[in-house]
C-alpha atoms as a PDB file:
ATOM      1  CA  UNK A   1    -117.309 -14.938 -34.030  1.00  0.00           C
ATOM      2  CA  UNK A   2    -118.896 -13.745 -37.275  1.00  0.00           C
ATOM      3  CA  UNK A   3    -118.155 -10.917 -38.793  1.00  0.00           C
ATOM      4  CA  UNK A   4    -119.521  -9.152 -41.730  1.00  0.00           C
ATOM      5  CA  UNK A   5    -117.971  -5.845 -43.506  1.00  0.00           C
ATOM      6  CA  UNK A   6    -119.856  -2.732 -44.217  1.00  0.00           C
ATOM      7  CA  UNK A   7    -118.729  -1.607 -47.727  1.00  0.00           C
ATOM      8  CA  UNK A   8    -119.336   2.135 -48.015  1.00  0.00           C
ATOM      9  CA  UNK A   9    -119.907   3.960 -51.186  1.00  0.00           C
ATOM     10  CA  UNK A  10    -116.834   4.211 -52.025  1.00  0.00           C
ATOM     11  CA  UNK A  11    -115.751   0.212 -51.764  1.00  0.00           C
ATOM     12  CA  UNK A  12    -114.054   0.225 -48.768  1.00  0.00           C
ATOM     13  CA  UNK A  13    -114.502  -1.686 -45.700  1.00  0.00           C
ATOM     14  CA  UNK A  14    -112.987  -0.250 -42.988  1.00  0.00           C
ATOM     15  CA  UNK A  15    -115.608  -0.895 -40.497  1.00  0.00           C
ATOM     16  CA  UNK A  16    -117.830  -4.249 -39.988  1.00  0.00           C
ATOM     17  CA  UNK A  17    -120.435  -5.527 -37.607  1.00  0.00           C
ATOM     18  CA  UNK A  18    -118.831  -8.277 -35.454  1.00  0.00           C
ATOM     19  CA  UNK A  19    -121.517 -11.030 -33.656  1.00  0.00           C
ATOM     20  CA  UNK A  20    -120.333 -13.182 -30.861  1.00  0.00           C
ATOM     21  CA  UNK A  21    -122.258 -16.235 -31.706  1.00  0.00           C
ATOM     22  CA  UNK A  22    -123.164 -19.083 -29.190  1.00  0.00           C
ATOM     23  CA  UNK A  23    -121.590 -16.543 -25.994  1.00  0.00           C
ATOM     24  CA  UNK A  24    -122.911 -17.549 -22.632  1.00  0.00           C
ATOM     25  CA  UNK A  25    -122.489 -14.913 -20.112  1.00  0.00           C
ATOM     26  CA  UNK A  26    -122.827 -15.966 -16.451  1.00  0.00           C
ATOM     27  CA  UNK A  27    -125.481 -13.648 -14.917  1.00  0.00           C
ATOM     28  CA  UNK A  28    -123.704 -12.568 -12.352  1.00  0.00           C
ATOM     29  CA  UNK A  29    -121.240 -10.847 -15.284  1.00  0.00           C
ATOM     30  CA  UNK A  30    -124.047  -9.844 -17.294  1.00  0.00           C
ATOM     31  CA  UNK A  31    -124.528  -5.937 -17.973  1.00  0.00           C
ATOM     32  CA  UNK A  32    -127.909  -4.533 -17.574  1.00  0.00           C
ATOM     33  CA  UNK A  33    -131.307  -7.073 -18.678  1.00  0.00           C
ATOM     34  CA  UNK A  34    -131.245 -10.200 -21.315  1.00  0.00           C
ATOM     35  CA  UNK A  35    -131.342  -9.019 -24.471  1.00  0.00           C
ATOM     36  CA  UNK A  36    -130.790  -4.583 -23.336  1.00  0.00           C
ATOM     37  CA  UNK A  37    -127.223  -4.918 -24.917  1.00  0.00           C
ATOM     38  CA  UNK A  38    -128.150  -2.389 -27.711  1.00  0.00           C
ATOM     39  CA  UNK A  39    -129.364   0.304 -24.979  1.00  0.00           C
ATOM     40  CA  UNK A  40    -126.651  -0.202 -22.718  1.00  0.00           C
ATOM     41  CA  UNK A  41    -124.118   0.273 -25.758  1.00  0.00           C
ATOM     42  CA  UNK A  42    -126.081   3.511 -26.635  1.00  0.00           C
ATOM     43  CA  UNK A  43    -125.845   4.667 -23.015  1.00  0.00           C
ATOM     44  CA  UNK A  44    -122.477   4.319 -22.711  1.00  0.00           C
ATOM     45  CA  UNK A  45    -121.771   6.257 -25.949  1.00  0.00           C
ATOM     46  CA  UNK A  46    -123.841   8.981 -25.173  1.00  0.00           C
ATOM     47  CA  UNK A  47    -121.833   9.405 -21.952  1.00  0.00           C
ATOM     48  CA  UNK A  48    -118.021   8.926 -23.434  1.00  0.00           C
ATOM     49  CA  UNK A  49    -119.639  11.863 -26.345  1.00  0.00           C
ATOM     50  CA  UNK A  50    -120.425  13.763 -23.424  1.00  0.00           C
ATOM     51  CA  UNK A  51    -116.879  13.665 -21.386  1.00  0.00           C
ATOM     52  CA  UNK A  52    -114.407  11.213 -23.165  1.00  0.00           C
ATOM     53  CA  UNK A  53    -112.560  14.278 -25.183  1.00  0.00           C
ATOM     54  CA  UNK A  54    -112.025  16.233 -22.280  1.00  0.00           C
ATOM     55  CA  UNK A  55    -108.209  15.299 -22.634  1.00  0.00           C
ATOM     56  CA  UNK A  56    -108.002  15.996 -26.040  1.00  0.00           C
ATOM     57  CA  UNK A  57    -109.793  19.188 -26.007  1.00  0.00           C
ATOM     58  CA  UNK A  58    -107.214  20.118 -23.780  1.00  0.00           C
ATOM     59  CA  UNK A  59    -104.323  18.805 -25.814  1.00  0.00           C
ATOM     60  CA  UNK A  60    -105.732  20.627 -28.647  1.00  0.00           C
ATOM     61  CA  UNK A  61    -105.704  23.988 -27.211  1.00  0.00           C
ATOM     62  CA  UNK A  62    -102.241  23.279 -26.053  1.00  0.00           C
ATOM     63  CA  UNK A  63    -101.287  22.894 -29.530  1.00  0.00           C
ATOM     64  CA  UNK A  64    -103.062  26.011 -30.356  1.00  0.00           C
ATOM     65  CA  UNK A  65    -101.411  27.913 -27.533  1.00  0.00           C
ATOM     66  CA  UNK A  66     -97.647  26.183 -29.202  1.00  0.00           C
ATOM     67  CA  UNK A  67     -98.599  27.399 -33.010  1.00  0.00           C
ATOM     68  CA  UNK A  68     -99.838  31.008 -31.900  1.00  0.00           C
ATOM     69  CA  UNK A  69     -96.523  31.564 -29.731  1.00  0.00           C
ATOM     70  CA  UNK A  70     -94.922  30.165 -32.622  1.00  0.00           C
ATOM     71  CA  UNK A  71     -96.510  32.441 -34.799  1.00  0.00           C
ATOM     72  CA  UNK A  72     -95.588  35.227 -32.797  1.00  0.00           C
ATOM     73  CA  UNK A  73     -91.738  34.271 -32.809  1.00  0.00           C
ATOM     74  CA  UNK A  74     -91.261  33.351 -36.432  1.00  0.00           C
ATOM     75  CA  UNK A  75     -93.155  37.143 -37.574  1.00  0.00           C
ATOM     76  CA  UNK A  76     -96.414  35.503 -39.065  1.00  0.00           C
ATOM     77  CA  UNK A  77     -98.703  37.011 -36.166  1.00  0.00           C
ATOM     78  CA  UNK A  78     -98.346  39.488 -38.595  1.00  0.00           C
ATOM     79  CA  UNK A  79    -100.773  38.017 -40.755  1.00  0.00           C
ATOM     80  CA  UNK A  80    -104.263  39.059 -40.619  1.00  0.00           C
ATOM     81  CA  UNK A  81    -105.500  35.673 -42.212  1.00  0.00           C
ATOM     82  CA  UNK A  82    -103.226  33.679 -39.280  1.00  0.00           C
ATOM     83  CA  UNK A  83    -104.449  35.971 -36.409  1.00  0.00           C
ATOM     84  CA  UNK A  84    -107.855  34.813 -37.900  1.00  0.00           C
ATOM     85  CA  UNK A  85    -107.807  31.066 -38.395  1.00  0.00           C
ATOM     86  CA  UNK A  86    -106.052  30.839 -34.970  1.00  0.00           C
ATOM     87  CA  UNK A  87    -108.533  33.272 -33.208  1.00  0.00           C
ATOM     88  CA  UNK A  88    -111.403  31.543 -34.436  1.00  0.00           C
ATOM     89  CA  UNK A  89    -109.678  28.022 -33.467  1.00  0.00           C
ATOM     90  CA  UNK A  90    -109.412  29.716 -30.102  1.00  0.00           C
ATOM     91  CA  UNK A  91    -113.089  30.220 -29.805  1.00  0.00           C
ATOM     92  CA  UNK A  92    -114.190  26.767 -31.425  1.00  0.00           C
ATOM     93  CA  UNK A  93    -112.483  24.874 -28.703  1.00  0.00           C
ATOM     94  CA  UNK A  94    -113.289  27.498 -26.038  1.00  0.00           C
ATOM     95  CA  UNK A  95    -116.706  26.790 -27.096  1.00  0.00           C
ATOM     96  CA  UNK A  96    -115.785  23.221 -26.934  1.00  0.00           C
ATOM     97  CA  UNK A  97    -115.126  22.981 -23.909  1.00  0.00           C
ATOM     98  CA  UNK A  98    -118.393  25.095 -22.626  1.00  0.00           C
ATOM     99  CA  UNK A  99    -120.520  22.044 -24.220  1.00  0.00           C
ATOM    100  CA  UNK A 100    -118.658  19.385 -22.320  1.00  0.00           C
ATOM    101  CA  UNK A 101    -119.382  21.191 -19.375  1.00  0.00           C
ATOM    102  CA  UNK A 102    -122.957  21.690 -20.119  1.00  0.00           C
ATOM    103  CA  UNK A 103    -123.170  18.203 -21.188  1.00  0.00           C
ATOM    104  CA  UNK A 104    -121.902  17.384 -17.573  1.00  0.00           C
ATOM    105  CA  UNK A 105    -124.398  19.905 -15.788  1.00  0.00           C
ATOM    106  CA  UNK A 106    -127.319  18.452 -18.303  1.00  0.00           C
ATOM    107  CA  UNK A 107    -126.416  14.605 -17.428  1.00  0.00           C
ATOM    108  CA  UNK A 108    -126.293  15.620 -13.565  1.00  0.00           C
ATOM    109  CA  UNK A 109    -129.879  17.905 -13.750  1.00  0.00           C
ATOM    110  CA  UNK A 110    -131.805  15.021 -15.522  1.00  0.00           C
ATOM    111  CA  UNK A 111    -129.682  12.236 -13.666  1.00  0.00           C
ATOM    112  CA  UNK A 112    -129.329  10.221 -16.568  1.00  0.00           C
ATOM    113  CA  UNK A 113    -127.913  10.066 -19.930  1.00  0.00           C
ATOM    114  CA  UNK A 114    -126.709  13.643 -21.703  1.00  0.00           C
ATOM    115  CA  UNK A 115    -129.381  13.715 -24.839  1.00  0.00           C
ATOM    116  CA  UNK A 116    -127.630  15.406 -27.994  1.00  0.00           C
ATOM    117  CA  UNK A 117    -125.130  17.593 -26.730  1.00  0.00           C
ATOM    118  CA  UNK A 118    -122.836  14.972 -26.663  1.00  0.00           C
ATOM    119  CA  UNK A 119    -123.436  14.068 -30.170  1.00  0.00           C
ATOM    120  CA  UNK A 120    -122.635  17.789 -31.143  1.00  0.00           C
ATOM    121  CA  UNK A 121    -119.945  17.932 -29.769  1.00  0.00           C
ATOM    122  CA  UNK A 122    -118.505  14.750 -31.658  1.00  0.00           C
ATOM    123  CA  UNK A 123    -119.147  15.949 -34.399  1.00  0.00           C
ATOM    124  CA  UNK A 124    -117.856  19.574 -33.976  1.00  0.00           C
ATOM    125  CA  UNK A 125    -114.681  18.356 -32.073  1.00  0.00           C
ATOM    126  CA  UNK A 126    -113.613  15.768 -34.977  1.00  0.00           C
ATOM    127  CA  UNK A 127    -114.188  18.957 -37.798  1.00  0.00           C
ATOM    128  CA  UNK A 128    -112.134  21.431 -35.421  1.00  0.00           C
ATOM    129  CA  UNK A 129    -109.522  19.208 -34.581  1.00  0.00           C
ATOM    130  CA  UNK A 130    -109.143  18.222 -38.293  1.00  0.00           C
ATOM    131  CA  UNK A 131    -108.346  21.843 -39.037  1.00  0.00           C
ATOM    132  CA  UNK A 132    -106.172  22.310 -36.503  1.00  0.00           C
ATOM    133  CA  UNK A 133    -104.295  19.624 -37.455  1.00  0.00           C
END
């Protein structure tokens, strides 16, 4: 096994490419062609984008649902600038979970991999669910 870090601009190395040098797969174990690893890796990302934070979109507006009933106890629904982050929280991960089920209904009309959407919503999820939390 080699492995070789991947300093980022600020120093760090958190992350690293990792080779598996001299592996010998039996062919019968083998995923997709010789030498496809690198597509079937992108594949299966694009997919897990697409559907893998279904739970945690779900968990998340949980959470939202707990801090606005919360909110509602303790007096600060009062607040115009609460009502406001919370609503809009509301509709980011209502409009969260529209994607996912676009990106569903896209993968199943083209019968193949979901294109971008999944990538959106990667990206949109991790910012939203930073703010929440």
């Amino acid at each position: 096994i080699t492995v070789r870090p991947l300093r980022t601009l600020a120093g760090s190395t958190e992350f690293a490419e990792v080779f598996l040098d001299e592996v010998r797969v039996p062919v019968h174990n083998r995923v997709g062609a010789e030498n496809d690893g690198w597509r079937v890796t992108m594949v299966t990302l694009s997919f897990e984008r697409g559907t893998a934070f279904v739970g945690e979109v779900v968990a998340c507006r949980r959470t939202l649902d707990a801090l606005a009933a919360e909110a509602r106890r303790n007096g600060k629904w009062d607040d115009a600038v609460v009502r406001r982050r919370l609503g809009r929280l509301n509709a980011e991960f209502r409009a969260l979970w529209r994607l996912t089920q676009w990106n569903v209904a896209e993968s199943e009309r083209i019968g193949g991999v979901p294109g971008i959407g999944g990538s959106v919503f990667k990206l949109r999820y991790s910012q939203t669910r930073q703010e929440l939390y």
